[in-house]
N, C-alpha and C. Protein backbone atom coordinates (compact mmCIF):
# COMPACT_ATOMS: atom_id res chain seq x y z
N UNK A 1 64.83 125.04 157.64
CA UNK A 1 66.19 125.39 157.31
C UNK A 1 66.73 124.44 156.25
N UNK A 2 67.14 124.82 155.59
CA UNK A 2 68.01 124.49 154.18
C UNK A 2 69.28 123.74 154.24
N UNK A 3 70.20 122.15 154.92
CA UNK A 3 71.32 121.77 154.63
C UNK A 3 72.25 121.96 153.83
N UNK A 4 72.72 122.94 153.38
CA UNK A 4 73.53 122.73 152.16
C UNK A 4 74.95 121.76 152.38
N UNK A 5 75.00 121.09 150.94
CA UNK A 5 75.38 119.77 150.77
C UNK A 5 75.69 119.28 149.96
N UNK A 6 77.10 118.84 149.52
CA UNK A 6 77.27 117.95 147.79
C UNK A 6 76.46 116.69 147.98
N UNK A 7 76.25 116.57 146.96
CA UNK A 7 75.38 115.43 146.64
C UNK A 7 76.29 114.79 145.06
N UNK A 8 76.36 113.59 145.10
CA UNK A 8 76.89 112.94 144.43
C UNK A 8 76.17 111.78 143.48
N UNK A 9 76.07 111.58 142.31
CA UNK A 9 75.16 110.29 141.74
C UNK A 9 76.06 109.82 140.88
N UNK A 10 76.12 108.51 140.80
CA UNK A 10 77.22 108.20 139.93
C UNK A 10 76.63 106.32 139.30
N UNK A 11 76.60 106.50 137.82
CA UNK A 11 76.32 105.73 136.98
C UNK A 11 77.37 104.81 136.34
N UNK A 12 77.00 103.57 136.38
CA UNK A 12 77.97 102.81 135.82
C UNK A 12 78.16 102.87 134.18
N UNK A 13 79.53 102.42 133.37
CA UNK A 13 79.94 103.53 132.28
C UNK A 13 79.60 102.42 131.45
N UNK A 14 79.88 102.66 130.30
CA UNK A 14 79.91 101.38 129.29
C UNK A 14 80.95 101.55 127.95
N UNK A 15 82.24 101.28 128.22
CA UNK A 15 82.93 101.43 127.34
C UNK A 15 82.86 100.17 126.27
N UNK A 16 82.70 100.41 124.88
CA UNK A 16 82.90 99.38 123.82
C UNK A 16 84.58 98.30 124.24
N UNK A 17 84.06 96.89 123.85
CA UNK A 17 85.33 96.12 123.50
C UNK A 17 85.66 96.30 124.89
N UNK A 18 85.29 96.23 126.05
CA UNK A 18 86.07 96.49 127.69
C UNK A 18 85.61 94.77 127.96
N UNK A 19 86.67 94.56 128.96
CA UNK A 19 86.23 92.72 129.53
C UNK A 19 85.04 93.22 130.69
N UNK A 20 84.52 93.99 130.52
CA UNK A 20 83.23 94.43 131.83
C UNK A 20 82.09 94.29 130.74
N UNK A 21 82.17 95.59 129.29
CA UNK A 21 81.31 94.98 128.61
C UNK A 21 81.35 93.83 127.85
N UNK A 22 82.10 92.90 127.88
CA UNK A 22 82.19 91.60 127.02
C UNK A 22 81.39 90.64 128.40
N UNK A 23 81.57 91.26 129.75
CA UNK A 23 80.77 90.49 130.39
C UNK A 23 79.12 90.36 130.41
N UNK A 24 78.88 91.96 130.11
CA UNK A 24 77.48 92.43 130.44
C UNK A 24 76.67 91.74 129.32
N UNK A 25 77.55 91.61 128.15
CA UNK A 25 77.09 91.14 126.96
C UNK A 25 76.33 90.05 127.13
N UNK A 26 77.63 88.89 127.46
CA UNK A 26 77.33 87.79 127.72
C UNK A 26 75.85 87.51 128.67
N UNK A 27 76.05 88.04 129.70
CA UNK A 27 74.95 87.96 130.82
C UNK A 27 73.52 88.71 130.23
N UNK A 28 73.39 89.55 129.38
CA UNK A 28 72.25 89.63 128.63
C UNK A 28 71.41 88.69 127.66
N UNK A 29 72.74 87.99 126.86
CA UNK A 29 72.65 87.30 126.23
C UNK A 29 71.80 86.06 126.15
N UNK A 30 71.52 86.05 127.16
CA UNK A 30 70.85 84.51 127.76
C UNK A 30 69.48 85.15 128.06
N UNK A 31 68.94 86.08 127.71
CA UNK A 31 67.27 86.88 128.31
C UNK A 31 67.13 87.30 126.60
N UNK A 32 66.44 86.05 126.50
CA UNK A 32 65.59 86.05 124.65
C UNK A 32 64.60 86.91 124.68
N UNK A 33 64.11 87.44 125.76
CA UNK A 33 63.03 88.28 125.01
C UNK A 33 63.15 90.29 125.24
N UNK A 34 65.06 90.36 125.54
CA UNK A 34 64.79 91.42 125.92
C UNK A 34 65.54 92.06 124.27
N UNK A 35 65.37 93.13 124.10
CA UNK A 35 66.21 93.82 122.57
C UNK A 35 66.37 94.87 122.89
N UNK A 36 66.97 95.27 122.17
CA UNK A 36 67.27 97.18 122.02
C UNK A 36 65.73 97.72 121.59
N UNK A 37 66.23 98.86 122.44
CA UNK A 37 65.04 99.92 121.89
C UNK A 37 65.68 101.49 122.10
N UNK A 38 64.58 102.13 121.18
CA UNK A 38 65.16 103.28 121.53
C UNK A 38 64.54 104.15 122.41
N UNK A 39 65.05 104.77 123.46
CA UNK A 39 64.79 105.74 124.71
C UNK A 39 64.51 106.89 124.72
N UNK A 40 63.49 107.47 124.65
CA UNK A 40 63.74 109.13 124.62
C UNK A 40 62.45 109.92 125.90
N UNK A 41 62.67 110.97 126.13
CA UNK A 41 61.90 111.88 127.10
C UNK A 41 60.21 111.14 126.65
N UNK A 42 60.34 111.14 125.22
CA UNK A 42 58.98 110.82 124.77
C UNK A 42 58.27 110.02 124.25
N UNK A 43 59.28 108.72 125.02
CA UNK A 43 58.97 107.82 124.05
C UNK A 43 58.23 106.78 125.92
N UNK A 44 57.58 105.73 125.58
CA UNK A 44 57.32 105.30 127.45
C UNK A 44 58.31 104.47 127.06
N UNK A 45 58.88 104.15 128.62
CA UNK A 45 60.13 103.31 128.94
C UNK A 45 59.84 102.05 129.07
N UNK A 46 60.28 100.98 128.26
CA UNK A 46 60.49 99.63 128.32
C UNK A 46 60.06 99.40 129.83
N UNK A 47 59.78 98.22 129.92
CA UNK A 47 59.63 97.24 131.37
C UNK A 47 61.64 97.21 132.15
N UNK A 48 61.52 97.25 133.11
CA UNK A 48 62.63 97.37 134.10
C UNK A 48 63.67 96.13 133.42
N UNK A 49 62.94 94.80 133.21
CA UNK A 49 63.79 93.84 132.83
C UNK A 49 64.37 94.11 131.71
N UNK A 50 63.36 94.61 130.64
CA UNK A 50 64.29 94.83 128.98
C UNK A 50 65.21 96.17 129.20
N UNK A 51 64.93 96.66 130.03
CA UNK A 51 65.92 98.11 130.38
C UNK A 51 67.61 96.97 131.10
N UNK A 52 66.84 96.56 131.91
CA UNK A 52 68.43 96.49 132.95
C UNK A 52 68.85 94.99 132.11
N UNK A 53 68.36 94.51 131.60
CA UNK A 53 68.95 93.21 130.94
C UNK A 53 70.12 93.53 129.19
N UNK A 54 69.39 94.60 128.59
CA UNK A 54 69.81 94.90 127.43
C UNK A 54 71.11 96.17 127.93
N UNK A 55 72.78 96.23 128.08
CA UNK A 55 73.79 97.32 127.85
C UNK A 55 73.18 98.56 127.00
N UNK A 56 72.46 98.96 125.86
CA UNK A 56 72.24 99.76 125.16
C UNK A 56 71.07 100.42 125.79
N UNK A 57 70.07 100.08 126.21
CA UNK A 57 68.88 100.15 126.90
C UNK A 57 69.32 100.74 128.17
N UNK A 58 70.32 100.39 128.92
CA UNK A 58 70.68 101.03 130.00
C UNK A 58 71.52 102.41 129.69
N UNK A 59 72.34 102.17 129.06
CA UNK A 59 73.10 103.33 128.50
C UNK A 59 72.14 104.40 127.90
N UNK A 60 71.47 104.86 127.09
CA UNK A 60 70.30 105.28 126.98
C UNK A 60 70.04 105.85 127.85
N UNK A 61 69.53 105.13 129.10
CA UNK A 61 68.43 105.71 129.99
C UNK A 61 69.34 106.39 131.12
N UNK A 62 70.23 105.97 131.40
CA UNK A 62 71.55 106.78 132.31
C UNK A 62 72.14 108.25 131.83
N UNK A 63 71.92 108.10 129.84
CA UNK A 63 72.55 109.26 129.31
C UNK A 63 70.95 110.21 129.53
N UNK A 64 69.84 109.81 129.38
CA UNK A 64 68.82 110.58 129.61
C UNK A 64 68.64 110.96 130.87
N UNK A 65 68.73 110.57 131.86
CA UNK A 65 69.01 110.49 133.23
C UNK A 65 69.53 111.76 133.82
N UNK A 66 71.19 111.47 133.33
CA UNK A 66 72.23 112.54 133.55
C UNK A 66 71.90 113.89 132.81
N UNK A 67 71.30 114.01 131.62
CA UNK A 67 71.12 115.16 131.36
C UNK A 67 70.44 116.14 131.67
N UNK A 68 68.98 114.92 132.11
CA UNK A 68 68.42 116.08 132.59
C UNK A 68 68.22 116.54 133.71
N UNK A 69 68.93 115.45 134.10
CA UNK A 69 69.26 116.17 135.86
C UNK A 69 70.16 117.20 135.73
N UNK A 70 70.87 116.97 135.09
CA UNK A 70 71.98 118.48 134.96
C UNK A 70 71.57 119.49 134.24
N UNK A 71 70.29 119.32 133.33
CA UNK A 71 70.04 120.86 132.73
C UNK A 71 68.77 121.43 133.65
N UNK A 72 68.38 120.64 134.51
CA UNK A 72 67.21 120.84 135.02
C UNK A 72 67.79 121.68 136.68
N UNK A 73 68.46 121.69 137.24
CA UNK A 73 69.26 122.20 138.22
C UNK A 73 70.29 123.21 137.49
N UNK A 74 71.00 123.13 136.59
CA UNK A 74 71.39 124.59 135.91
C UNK A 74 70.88 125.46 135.69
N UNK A 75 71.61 126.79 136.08
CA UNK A 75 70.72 128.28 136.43
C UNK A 75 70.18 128.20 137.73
N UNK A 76 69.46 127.27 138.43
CA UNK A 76 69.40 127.40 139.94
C UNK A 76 70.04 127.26 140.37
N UNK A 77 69.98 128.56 141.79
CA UNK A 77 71.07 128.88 142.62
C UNK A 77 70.78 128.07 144.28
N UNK A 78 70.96 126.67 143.77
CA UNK A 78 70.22 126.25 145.39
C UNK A 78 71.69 125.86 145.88
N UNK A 79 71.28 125.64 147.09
CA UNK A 79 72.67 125.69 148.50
C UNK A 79 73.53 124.26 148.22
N UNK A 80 72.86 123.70 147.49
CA UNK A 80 73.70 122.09 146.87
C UNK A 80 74.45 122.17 145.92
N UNK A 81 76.07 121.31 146.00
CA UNK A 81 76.60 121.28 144.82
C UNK A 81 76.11 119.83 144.74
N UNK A 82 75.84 119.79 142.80
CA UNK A 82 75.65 117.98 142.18
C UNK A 82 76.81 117.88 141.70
N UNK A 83 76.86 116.45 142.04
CA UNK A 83 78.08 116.07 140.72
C UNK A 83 77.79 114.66 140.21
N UNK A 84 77.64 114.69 139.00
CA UNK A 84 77.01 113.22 138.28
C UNK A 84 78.25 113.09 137.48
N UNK A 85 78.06 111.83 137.58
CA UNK A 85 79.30 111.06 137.13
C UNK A 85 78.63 110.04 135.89
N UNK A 86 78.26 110.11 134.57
CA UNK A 86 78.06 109.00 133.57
C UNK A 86 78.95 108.66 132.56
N UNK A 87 78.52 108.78 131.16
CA UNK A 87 79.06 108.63 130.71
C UNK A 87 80.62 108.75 130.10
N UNK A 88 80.80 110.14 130.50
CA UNK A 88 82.24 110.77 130.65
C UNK A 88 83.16 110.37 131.44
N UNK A 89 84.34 110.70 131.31
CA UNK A 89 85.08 110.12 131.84
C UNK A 89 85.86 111.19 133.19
N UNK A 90 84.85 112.56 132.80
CA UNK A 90 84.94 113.58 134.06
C UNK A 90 83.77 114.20 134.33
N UNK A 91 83.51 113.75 135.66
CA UNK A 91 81.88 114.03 136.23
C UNK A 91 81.74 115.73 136.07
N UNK A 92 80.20 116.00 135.98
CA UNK A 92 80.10 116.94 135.66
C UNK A 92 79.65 117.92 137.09
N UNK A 93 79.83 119.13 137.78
CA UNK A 93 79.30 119.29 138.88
C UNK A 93 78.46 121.02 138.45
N UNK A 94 77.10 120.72 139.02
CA UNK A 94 76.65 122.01 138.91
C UNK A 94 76.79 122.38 140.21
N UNK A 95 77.35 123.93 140.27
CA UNK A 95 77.75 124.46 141.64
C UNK A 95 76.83 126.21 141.31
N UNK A 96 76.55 126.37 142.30
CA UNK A 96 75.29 127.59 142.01
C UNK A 96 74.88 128.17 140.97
N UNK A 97 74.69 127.13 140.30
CA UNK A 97 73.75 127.23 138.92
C UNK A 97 74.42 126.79 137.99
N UNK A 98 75.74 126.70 137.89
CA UNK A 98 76.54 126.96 136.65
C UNK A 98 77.24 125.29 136.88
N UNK A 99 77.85 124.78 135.53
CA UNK A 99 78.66 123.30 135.08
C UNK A 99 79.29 123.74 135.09
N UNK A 100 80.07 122.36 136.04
CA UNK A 100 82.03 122.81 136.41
C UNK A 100 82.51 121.16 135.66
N UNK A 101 83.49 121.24 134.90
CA UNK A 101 84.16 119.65 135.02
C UNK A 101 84.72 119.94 135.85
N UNK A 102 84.89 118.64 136.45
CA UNK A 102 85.44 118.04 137.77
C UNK A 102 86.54 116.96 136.97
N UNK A 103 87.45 117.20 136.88
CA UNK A 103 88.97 116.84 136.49
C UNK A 103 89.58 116.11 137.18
N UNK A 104 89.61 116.92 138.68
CA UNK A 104 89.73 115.75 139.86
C UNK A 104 89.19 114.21 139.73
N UNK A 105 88.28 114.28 139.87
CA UNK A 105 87.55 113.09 139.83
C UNK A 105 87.56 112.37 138.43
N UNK A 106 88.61 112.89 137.99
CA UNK A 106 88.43 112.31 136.42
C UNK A 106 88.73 110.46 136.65
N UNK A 107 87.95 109.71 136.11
CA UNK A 107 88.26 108.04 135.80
C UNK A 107 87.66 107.49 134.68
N UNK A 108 88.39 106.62 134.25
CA UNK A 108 88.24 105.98 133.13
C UNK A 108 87.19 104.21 133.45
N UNK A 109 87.81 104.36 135.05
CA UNK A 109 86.23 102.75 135.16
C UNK A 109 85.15 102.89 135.03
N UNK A 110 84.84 101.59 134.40
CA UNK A 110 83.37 101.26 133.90
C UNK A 110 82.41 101.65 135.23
N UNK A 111 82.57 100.92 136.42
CA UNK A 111 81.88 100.29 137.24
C UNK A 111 81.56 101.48 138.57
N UNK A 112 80.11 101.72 138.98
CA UNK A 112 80.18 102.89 139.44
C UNK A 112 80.35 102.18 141.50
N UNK A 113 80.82 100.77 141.21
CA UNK A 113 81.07 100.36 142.47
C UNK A 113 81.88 100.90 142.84
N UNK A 114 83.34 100.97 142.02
CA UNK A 114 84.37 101.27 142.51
C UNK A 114 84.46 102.90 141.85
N UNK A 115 83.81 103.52 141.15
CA UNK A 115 83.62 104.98 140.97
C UNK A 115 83.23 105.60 142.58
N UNK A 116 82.22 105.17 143.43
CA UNK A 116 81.90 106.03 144.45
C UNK A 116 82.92 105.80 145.37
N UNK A 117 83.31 104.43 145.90
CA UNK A 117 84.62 104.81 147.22
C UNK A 117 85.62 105.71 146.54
N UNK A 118 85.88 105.73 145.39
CA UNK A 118 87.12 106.66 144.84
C UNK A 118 86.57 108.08 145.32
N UNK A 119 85.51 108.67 144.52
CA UNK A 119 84.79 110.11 145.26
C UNK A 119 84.69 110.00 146.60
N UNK A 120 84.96 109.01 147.33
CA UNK A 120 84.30 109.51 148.87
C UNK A 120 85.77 109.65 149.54
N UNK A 121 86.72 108.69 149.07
CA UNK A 121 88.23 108.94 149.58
C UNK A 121 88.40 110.65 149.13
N UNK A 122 87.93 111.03 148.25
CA UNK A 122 88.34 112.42 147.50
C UNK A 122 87.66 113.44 148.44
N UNK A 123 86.72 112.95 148.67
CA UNK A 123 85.70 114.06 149.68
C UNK A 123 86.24 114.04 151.13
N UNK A 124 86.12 113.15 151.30
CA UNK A 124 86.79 112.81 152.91
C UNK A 124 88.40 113.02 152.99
N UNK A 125 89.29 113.15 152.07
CA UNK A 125 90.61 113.61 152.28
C UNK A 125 90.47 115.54 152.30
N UNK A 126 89.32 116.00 151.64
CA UNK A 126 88.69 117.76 152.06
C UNK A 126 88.23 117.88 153.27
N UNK A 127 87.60 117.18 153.66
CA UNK A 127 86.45 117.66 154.84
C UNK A 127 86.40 116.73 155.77
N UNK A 128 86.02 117.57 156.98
CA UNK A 128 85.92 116.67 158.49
C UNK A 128 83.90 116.90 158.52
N UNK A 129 83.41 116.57 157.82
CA UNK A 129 82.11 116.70 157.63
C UNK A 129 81.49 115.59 157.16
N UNK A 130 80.53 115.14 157.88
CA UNK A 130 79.46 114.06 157.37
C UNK A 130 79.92 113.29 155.93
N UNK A 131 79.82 111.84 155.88
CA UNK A 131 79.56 111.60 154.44
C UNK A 131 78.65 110.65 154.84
N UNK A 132 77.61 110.39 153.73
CA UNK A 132 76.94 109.02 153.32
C UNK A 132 76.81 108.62 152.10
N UNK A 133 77.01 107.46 152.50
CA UNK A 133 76.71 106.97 150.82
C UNK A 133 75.49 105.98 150.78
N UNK A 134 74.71 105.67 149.65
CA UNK A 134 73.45 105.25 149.88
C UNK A 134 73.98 103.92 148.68
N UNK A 135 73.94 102.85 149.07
CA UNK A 135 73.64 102.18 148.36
C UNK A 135 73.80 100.54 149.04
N UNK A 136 72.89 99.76 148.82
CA UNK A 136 73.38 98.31 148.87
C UNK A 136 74.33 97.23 148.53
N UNK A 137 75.47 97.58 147.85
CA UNK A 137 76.08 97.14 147.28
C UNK A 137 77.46 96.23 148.02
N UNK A 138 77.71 95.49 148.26
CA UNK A 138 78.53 94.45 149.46
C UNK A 138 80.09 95.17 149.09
N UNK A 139 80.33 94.70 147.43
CA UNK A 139 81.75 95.87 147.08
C UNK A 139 81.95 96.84 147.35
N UNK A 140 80.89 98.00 147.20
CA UNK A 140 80.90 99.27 147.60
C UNK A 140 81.46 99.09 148.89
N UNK A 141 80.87 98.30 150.16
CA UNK A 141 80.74 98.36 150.94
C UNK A 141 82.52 98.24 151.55
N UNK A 142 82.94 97.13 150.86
CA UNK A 142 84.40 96.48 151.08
C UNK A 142 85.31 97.18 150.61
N UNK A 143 85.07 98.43 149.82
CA UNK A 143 85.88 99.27 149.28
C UNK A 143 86.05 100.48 150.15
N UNK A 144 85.16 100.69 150.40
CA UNK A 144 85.09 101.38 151.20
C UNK A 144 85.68 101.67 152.53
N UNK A 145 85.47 100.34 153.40
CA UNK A 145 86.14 99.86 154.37
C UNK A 145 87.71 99.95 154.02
N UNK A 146 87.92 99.34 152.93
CA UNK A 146 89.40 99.05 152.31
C UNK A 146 90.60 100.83 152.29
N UNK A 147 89.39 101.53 151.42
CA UNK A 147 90.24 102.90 151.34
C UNK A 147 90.11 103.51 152.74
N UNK A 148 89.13 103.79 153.67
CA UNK A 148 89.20 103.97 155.23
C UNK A 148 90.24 103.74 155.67
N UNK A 149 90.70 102.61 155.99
CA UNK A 149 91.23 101.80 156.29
C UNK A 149 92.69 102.67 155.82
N UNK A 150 93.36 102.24 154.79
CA UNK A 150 94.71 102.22 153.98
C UNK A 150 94.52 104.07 154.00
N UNK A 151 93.79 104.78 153.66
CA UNK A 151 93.75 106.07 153.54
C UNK A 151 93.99 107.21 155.05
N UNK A 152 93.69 106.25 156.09
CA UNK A 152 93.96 106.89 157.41
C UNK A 152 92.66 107.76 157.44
N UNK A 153 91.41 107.77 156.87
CA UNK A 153 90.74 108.73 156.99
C UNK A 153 89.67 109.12 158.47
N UNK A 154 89.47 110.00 158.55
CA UNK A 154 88.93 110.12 160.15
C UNK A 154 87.20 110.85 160.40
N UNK A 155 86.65 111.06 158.58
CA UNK A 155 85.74 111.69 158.68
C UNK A 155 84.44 111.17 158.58
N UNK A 156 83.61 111.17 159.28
CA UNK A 156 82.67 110.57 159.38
C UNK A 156 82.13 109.82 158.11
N UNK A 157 82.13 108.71 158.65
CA UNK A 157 81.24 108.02 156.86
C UNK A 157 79.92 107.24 157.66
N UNK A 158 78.93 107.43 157.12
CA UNK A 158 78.27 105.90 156.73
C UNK A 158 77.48 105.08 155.39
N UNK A 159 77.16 104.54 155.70
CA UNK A 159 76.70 103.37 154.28
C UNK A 159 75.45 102.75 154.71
N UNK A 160 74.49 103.89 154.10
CA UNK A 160 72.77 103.70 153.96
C UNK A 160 72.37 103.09 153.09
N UNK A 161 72.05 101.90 153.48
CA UNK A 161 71.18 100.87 152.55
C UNK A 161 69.96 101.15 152.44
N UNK A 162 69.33 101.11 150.86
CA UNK A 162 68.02 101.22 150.43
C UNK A 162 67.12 100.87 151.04
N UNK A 163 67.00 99.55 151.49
CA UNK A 163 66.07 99.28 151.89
C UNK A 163 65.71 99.52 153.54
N UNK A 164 64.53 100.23 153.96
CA UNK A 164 64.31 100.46 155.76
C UNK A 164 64.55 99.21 156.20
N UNK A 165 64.26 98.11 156.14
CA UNK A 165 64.60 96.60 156.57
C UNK A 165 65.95 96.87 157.22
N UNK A 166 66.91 97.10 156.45
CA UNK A 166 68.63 96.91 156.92
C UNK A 166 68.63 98.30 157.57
N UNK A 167 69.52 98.16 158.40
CA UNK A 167 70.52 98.98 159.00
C UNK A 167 71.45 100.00 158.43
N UNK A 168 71.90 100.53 158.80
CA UNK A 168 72.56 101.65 158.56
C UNK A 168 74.63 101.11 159.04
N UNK A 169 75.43 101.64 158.40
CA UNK A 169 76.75 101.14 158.95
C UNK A 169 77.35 102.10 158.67
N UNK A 170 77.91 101.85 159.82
CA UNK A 170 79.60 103.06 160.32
C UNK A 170 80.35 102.77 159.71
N UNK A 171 81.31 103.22 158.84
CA UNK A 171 82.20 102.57 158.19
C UNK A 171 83.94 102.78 158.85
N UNK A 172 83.73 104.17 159.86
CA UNK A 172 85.02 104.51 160.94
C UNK A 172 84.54 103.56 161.60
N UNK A 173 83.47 103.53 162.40
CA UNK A 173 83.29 102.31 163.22
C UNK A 173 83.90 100.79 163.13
N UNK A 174 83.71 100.71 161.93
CA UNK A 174 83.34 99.23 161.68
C UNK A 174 85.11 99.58 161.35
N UNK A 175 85.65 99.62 160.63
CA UNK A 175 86.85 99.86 160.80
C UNK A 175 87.78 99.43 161.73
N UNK A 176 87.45 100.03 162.45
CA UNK A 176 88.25 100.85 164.11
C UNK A 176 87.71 99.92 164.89
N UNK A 177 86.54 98.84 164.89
CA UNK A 177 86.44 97.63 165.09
C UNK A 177 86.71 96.61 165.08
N UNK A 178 87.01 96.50 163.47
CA UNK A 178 88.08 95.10 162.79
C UNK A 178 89.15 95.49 162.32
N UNK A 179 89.87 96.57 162.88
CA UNK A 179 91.36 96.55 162.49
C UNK A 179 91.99 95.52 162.10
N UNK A 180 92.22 94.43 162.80
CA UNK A 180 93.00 93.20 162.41
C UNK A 180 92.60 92.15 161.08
N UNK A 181 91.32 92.42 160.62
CA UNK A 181 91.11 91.80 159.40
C UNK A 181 91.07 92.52 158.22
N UNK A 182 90.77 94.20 158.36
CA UNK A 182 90.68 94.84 157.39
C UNK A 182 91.76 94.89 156.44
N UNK A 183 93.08 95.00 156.76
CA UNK A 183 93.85 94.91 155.74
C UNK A 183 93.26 93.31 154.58
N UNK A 184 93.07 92.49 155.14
CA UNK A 184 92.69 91.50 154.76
C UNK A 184 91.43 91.66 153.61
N UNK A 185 90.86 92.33 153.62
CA UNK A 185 89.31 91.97 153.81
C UNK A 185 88.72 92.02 152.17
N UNK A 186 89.63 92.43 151.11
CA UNK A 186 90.19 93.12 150.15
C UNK A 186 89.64 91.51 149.75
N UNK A 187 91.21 91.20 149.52
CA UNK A 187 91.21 89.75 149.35
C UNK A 187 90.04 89.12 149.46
N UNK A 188 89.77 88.54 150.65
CA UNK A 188 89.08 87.92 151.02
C UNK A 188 87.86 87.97 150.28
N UNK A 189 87.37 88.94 149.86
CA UNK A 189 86.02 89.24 149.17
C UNK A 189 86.47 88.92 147.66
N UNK A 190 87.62 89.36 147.25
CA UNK A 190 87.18 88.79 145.97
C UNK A 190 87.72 87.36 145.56
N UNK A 191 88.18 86.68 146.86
CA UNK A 191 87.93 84.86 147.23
C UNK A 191 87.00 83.92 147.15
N UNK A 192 85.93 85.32 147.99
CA UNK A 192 84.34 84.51 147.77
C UNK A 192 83.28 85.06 146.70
């Protein structure tokens, strides 16, 4: 049997002249042996380090990424809606076969940390249905908790970490657990 299911992927952005890319800059900056290159379907892909160390190199491979995940699922009519979120500043969603902008979800942040709790507050203010989100990310994680939290939301979430090693987390749970610090917890994280 077949789940049908949105599915969500969402890439971090890279706007010119932003204090996110004046950071990324910097933090590349210091890895002498990585450079630009250019990316294509047909070209083989750089080593992981000159990819994720070089802004242009990543951008590239996210815009190759997104496309062809989205032309490659267009025209099929499968039981999943996608919605990829890159470069644009309004994710794109293929819904039984066909590209929808998604307007809703329109944002202008770089950072796809705080891009996914925004979609999941959006999903979870629709539906009393399952969410997960897959990623390792500690912010994700605190944002998450944070909009739960302040949003009153009641629909199932959790937060699947990559790796089988870790655990899996409730995020109503964990919540509805630490009521008394969560308002807090905001703060606190970006303290330490």
């Amino acid at each position: 049997m077949i789940v049908a299911s949105n599915i969500s992927v969402v890439f971090d952005k890279y706007h010119k002249k932003s204090i996110i890319s004046s950071t990324r800059a910097a933090q590349s900056a210091g890895v002498q042996h990585c450079k630009k290159h250019v990316i294509t379907l047909a070209t083989p892909i750089p080593s992981r380090d000159v990819v994720l160390n070089v802004a242009h190199n990543k951008e590239q491979l996210i815009d190759m990424i997104t496309e062809e995940l989205l032309d490659r699922i267009q025209g099929l009519r499968l039981p999943n809606n996608l919605v990829v979120t890159g470069k644009t500043d309004i994710p794109v969603e293929v819904r039984q076969g066909v590209r929808v902008e998604r307007s809703d979800l329109r944002t202008n942040h770089e950072e796809a940390d705080v891009i996914i709790p925004l979609q999941v507050v959006h999903s979870a203010s629709k539906t009393r249905k399952n969410l997960k989100v897959i990623s390792d990310d500690t912010d994700v994680f605190v944002l998450l908790a944070h909009y739960y939290h302040l949003c009153q939301l009641s629909a199932p979430l959790v937060m699947e970490l990559t790796s089988p090693e870790r655990t899996s987390v409730n995020i109503g749970d964990t919540v509805n657990k630490h009521q008394a610090i969560v308002p807090q917890l905001l703060a606190a994280h970006a303290l330490t």
